[in-house]
Every structure is written in C-alpha cells, then in structure tokens.
Protein backbone atom coordinates (compact mmCIF):
# COMPACT_ATOMS: atom_id res chain seq x y z
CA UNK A 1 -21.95 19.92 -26.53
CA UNK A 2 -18.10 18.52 -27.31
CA UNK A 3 -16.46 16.59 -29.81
CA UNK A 4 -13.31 14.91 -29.82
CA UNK A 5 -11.42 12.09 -30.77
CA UNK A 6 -9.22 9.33 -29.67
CA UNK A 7 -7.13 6.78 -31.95
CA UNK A 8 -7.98 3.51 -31.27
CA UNK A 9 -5.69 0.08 -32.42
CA UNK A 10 -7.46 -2.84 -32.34
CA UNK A 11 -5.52 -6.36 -31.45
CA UNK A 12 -6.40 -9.86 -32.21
CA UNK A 13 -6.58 -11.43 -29.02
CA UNK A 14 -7.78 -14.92 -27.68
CA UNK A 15 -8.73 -14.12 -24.25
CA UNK A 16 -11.36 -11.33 -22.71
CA UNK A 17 -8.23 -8.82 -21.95
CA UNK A 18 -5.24 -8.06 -23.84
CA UNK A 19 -2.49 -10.43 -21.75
CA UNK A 20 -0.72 -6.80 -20.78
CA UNK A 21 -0.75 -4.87 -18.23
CA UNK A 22 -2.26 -2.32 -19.73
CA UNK A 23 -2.80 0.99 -17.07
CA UNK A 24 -0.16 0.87 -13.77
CA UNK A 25 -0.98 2.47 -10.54
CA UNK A 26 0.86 5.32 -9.19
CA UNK A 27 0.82 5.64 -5.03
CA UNK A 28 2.27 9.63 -4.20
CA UNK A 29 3.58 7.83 -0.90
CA UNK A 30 5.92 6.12 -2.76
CA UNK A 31 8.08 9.02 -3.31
CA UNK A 32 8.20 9.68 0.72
CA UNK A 33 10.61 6.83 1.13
CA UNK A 34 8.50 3.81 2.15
CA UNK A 35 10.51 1.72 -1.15
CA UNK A 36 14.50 2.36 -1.64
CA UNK A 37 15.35 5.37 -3.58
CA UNK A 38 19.28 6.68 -4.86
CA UNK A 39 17.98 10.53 -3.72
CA UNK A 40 15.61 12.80 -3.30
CA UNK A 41 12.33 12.56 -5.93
CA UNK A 42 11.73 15.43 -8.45
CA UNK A 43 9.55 16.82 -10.68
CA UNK A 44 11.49 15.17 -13.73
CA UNK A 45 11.09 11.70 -11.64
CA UNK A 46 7.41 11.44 -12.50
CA UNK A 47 7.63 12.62 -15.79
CA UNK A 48 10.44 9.79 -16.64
CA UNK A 49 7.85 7.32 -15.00
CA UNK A 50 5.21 7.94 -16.95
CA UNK A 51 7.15 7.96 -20.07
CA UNK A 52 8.61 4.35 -18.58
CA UNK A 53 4.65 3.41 -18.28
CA UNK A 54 4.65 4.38 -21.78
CA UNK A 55 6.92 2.36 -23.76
CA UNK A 56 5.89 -0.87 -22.08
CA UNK A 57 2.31 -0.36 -23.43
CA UNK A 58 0.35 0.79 -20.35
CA UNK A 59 -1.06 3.65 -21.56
CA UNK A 60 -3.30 3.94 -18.51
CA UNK A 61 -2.32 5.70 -15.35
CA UNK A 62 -4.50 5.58 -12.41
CA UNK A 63 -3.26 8.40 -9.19
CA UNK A 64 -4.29 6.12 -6.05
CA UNK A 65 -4.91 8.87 -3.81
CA UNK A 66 -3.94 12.81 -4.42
CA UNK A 67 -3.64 12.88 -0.66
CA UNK A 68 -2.97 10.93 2.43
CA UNK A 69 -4.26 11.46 5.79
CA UNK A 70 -5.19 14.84 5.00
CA UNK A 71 -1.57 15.92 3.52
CA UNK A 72 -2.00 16.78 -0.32
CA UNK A 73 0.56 16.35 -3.29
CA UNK A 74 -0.83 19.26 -5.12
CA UNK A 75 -1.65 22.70 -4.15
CA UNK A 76 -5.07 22.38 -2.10
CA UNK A 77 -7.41 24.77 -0.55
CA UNK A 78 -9.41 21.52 0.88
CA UNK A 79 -6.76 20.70 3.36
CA UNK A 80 -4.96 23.10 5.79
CA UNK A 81 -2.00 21.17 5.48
CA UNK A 82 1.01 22.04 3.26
CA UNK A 83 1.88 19.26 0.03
CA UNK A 84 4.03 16.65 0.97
CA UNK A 85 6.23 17.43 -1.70
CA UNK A 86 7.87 20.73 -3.18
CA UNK A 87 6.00 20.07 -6.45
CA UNK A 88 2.70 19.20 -8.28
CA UNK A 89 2.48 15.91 -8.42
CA UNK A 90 -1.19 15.70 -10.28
CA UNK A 91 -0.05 18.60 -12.47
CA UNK A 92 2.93 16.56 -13.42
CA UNK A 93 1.48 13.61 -14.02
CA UNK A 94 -1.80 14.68 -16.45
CA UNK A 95 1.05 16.83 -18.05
CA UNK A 96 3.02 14.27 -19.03
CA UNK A 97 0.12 12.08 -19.93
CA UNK A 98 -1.03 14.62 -21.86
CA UNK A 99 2.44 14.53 -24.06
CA UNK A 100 2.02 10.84 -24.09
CA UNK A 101 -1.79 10.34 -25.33
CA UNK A 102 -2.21 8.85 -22.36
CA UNK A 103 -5.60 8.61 -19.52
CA UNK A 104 -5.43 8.99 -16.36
CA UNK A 105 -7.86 8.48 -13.19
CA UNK A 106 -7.24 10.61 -10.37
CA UNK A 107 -7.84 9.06 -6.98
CA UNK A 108 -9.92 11.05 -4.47
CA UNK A 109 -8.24 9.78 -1.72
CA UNK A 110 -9.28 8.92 1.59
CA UNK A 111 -8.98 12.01 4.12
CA UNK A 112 -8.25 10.75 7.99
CA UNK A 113 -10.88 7.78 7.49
CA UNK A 114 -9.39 4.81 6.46
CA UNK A 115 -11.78 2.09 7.24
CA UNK A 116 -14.61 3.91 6.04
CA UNK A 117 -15.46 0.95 4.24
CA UNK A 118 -14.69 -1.55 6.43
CA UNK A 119 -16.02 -0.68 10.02
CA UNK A 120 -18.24 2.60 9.57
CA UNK A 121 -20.72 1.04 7.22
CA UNK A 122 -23.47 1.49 10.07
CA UNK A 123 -22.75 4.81 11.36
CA UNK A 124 -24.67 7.26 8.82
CA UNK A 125 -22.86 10.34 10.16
CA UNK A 126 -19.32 9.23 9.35
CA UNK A 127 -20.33 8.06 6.47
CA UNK A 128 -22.11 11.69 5.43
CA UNK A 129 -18.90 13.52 6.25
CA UNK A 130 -16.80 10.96 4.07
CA UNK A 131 -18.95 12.02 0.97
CA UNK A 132 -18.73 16.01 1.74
CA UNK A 133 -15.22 15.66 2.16
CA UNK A 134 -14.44 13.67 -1.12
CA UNK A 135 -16.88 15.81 -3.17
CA UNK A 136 -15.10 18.81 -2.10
CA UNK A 137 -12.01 17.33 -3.08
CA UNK A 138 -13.66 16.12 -6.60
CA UNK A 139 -14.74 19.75 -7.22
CA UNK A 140 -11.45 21.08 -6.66
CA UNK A 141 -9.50 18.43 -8.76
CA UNK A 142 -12.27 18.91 -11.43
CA UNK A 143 -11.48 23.19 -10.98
CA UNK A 144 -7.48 22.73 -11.51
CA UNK A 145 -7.64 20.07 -13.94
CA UNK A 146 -10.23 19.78 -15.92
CA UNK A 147 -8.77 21.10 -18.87
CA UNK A 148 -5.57 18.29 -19.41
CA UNK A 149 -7.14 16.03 -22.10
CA UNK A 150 -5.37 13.10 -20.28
CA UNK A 151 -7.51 13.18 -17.50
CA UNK A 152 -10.14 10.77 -18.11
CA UNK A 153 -11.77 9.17 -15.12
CA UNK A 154 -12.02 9.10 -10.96
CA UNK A 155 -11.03 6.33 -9.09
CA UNK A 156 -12.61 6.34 -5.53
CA UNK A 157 -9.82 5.38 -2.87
CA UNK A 158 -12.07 3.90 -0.29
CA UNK A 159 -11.80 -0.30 -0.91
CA UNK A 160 -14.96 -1.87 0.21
CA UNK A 161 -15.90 -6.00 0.50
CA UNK A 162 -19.88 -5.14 1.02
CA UNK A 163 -20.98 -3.33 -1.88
CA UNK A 164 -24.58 -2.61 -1.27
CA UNK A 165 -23.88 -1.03 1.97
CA UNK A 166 -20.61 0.71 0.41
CA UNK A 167 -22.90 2.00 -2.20
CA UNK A 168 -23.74 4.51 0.43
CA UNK A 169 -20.64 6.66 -0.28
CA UNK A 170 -20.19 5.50 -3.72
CA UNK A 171 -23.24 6.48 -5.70
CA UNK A 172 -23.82 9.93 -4.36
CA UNK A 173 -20.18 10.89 -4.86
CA UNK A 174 -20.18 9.35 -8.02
CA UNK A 175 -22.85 11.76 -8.85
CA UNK A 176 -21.04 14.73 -7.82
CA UNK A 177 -18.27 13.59 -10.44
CA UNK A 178 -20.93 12.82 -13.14
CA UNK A 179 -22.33 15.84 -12.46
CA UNK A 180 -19.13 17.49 -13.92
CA UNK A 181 -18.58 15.48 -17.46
CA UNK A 182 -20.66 11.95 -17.50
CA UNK A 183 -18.63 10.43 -19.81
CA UNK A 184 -15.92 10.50 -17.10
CA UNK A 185 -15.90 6.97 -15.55
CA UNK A 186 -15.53 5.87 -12.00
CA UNK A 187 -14.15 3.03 -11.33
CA UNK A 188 -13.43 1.42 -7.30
CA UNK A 189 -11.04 -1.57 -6.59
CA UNK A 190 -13.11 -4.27 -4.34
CA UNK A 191 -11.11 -6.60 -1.70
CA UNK A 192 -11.01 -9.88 -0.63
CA UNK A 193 -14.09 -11.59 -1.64
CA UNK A 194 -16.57 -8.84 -2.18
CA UNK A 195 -20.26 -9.18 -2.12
CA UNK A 196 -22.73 -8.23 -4.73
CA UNK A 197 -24.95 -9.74 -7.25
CA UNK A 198 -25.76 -8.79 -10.66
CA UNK A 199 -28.68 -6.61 -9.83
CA UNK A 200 -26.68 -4.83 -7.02
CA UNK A 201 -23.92 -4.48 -9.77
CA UNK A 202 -26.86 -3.30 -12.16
CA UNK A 203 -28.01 -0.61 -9.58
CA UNK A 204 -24.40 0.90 -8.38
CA UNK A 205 -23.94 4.71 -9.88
CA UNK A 206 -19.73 3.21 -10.65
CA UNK A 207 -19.01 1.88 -13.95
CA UNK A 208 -15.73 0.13 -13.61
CA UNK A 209 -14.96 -2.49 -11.02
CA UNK A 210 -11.17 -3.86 -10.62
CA UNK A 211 -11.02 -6.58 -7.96
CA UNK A 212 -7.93 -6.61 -6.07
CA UNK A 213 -6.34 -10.36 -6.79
CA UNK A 214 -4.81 -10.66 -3.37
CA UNK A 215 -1.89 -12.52 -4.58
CA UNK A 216 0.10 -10.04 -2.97
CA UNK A 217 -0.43 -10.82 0.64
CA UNK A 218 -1.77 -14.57 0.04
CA UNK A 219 -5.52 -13.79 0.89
CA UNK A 220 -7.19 -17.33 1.65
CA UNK A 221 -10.59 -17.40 3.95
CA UNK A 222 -10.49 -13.91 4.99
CA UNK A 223 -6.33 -13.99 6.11
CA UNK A 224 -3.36 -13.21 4.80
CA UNK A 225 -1.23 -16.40 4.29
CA UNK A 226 1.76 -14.33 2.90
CA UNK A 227 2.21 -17.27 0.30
CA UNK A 228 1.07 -16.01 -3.35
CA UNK A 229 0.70 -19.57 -4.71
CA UNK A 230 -2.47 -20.12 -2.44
CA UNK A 231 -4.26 -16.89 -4.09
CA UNK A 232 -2.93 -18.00 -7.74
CA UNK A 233 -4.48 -21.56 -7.28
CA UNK A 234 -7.77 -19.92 -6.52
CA UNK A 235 -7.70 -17.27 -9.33
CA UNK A 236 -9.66 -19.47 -11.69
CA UNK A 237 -12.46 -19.59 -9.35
CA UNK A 238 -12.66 -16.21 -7.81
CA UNK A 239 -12.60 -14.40 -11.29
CA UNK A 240 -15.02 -17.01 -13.36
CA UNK A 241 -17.53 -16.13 -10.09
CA UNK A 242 -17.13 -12.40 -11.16
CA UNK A 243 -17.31 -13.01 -15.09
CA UNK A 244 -20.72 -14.60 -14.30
CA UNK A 245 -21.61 -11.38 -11.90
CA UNK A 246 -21.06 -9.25 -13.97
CA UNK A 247 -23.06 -10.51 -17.20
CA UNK A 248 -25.87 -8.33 -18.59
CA UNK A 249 -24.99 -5.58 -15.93
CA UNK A 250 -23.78 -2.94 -18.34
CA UNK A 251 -20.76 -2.65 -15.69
CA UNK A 252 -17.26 -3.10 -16.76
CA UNK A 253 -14.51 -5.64 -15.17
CA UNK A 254 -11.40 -4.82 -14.88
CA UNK A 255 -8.81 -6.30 -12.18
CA UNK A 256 -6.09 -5.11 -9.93
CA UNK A 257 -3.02 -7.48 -10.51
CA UNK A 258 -0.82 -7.02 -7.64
CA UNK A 259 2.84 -7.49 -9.06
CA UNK A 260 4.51 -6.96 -5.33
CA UNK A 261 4.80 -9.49 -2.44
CA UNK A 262 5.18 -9.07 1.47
CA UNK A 263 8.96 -8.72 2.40
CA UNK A 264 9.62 -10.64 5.28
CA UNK A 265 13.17 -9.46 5.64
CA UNK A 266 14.06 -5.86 4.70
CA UNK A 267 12.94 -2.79 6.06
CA UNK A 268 10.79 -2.11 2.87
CA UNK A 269 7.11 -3.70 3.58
CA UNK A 270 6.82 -5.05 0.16
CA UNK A 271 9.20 -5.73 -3.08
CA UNK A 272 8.68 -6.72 -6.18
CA UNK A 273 7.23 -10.33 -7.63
CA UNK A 274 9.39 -12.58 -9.58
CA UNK A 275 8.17 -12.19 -13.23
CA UNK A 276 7.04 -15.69 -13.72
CA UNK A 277 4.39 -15.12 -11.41
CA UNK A 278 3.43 -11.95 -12.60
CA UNK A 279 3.23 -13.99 -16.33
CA UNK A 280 0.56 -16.53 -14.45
CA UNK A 281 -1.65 -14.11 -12.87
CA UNK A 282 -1.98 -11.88 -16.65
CA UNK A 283 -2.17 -15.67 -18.09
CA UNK A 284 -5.03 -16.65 -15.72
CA UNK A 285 -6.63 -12.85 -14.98
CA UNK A 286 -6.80 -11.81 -19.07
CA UNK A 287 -8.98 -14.73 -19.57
CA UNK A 288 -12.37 -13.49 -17.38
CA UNK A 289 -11.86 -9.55 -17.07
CA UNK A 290 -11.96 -6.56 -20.07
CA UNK A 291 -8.49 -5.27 -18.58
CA UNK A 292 -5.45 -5.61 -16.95
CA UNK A 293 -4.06 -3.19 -14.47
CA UNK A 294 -0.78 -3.17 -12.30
CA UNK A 295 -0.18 -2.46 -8.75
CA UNK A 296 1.49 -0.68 -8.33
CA UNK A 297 3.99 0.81 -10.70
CA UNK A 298 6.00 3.15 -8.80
CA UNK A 299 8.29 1.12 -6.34
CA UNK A 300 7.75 -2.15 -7.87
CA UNK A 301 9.06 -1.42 -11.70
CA UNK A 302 11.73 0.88 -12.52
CA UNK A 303 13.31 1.86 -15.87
CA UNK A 304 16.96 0.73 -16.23
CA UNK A 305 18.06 4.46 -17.19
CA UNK A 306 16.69 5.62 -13.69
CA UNK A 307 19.01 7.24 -11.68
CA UNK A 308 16.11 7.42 -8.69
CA UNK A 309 16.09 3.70 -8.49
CA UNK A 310 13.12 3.33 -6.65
CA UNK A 311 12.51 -0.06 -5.89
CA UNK A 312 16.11 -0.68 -6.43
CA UNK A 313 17.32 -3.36 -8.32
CA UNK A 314 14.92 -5.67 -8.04
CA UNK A 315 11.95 -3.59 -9.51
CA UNK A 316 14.63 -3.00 -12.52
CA UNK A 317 14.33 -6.19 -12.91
CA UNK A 318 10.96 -6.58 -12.95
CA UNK A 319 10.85 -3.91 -15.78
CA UNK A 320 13.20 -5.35 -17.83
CA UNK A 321 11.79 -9.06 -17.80
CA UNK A 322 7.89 -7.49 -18.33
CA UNK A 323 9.48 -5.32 -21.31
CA UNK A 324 10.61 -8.50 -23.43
CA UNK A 325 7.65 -9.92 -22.74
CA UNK A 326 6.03 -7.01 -24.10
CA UNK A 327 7.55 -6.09 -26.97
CA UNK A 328 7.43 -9.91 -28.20
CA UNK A 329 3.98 -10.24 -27.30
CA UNK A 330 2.84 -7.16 -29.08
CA UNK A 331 4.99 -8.21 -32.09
CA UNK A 332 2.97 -11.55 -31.85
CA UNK A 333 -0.27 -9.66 -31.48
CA UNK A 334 -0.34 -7.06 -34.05
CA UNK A 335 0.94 -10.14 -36.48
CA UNK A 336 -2.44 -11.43 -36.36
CA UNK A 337 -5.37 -9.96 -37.92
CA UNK A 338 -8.27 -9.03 -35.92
C-alpha cells in the first residue's frame, strides 16, 4: 500500500466545469510537419510547451497516441520500427510534467488499425488482436514510466460512436491498465453522436468520457458541414442529452473542445479557431460537463517566445487572446469565495 498527496485549490464557480481549458492535448505527429514550423523540433520544444500549457492554467496533458501506424516516439521493443524522432518524446513530456506538478494521460495509440472502432466492430478476430497489441503497449509504457509522478491516467486512442459494442476492446484493456495501479483512470473521447445509456455507461470498465464537440469540422446528421456555427447551435442539446446520461452512473464527463477549424486554403489541413468562438464553446460546454479539455494544443496555440512557431502566427494568436482571458478570469475566480 501507497500514500501520497496532491494540493488541491478549490474555485468558486457557477457552472459544472471551471470555464478553462483546463488539460490540452498533445498529437506527436504534430512535430512531423503536418502544421507550419520555423525548424526542426527538439527536445527543449516539448519541454517549452508544456511549460506554455502551464502558465495558462491547463495543468492537464493528455499524449494522443505514443505511436502512429506502428512508428513510436519513444524507445519501443513493441514495434520493429525505429522512433520517428531522435528523442523521447513520452520521457520528455512526464519529465517536464513532473517539474510542473502536472498529470498526464498517455495515449495507447492505435497500431495499423484505424477504424477499429468504426468498421471492425463485428469481426471478433481483429478486434482480439487490437487488445493484445494495445496491452502490450500498456505494459511497456507502464515498465518505462511508471515511476514519473506526473503520469496519472491512460487515454485509449481508438474513438468509437457505438459504445456497447466498442466496449469489446475497451473493458478488457482497461483491465490490463487497472491491473497495474487502479487508481489510474481511463478515459476515451466518443464521436459524433455516440450511443449509450446510463446502464451501458454504468457497466463500461472506463471512467472518464470526453465527447468530441465536432465544432471543428461542422458535424450535423452524421456529415461534416465544415461550418462551426451549425455544431455550436446544437451544443446545448447534444451536451444536456449527455448530462442526463450520465447521472447516477458513477462515470465522469469531461469534453473534447476542438479549438481548430478545417482550412480550406493552405496546405495545412486545419488552423486555429478565432478566439471568440473558442469563448462560446467553454461558455456553452462548462455548463453540462466536470471539465474542459483542448484539442489540440500543439499546432493550434503557441507561446509568443517560441522560436518553433508551430502553428505560426495564427496559433500565437490564439495563445495570447486565451491567456488574457485567463489570467482575468482566474483573477475573477479566486476573488470569490467558494
């Protein structure tokens, strides 16, 4: 048996969540070059971006995947293939976090199977080797890292709209990992308009859901209208329906505020939202869910003092317009007895 501790500050707030972003999401890809960059990524990049997360409050940080398509950003004896970069990205992250009295979740990632959850909810087989795969890849995280007192949950990469058929993968990997430390949560990010009830919430083996919001790419009756406003107008709706879901269900709800848009011009896929929309989702989101979390952070929000510039100037921007809000929020907040 272990004991620890963790400070805790407690806020006076009016709504469910704190209206913050309050954990950002980290993508490894984003250092390949899928967002504009000045140079090269290093070691000292990540470090400065979770120190960035920092001082704007999210003291969260959750590693979508810690590979893709089989390629690994850490040192791996899982997959044959090399890292994708020339350092340790996990490492460098729970490090830092570590420094910061931060938590982190580290994402499992998805191996060569994308659509797992999507189109192989049938086929038992594919479905079998998905769940060897990620527990092997869950033991050896849990071998390397165990020991960085930032790391503080898994986050299971797979997105899934049918829960109690997704449950399939979920709840026996989500053993494996509770198997290790079960006060470690797991949390998974549902899409679209996902399907369960409050008993099939009840019975899952994962203890954090974050709906995506799907303001990103405009989701509206199962397409992508690449207008925002259309998702926005049906927040309201879509997260009092999973406020009422999740009653009674000793689950927690979270949500996954996407803060980029589709870029229609450029030869980066997606850029960063303007921050008044950003302001109405939190306004809207923080009113239903426990939490507020950001995707994602790296490409879409970037410190002035960078000299990477990912995101370029616009996710500078971004940064600097969420960071008054911040710090006058917070000033507002803490200003007000609980």
């Amino acid at each position: 048996v272990g004991e620890g501790g963790w400070p805790l500050e407690v806020i006076s707030s009016e709504t469910s969540a704190l209206p913050l972003l309050q954990a950002g999401w980290f993508d490894p890809g984003a250092l390949m070059g899928c967002y504009p960059m000045a140079r090269e990524p290093v070691e000292q990049d990540v470090r400065n971006k979770i120190d960035a997360m920092r001082r704007i409050g999210m003291n969260v940080a959750i590693v979508t995947y810690v590979e893709y398509h089989m390629y690994p950003y850490y040192p791996s004896e899982v997959f044959k293939y090399p890292p994708r970069l020339t350092f340790d990205v996990i490492e460098a992250v729970l490090s830092q976090a570590d420094q910061n009295g931060m938590h982190v979740f580290l994402g499992i990632g998805r191996g060569s199977d994308w659509l797992l959850l999507w189109d192989g909810l049938s086929d038992s087989l594919r479905m079998q080797r998905a769940v060897d795969l990620s527990s092997r890849v869950a033991t050896e995280l849990w071998q390397r890292y165990h020991h960085h007192p930032s790391f503080y949950g898994w986050y299971f990469t797979h997105e899934m709209n049918d829960l109690p058929r997704a449950s399939a993968y979920y709840d026996p990997l989500a053993d494996v990992c509770h198997a290790f430390a079960p006060d470690k949560p797991v949390m998974v990010a549902p899409s679209g308009n996902p399907i369960f009830s409050p008993q099939i919430l009840k019975n899952s083996h994962v203890d954090i859901f974050a709906p995506i919001d799907c303001v990103g790419p405009g989701y509206k009756d199962h397409k992508y209208t690449l207008n925002p406003e259309i998702r926005i107008a049906d927040l309201p709706e879509v997260y009092g329906h999973f406020r009422e879901m999740f009653e009674g269900t000793g689950k927690h709800l979270w949500t996954d505020l996407e803060i980029w848009r589709f870029n229609k011009t450029e030869d980066a896929p997606t850029i960063p939202a303007p921050f008044d929309q950003v302001k109405r989702q939190i306004e809207i989101e923080s009113r239903y869910v426990e939490m507020l979390t950001a995707y994602e952070f790296f490409g879409m929000m970037e410190a002035p003092e960078s000299t990477l510039m990912l995101g370029g100037e616009e996710a500078v921007h971004l940064y600097k317009e969420y960071e008054n809000y911040y710090k006058l929020l917070i000033s507002n907040l803490k200003s007000t007895k609980p």
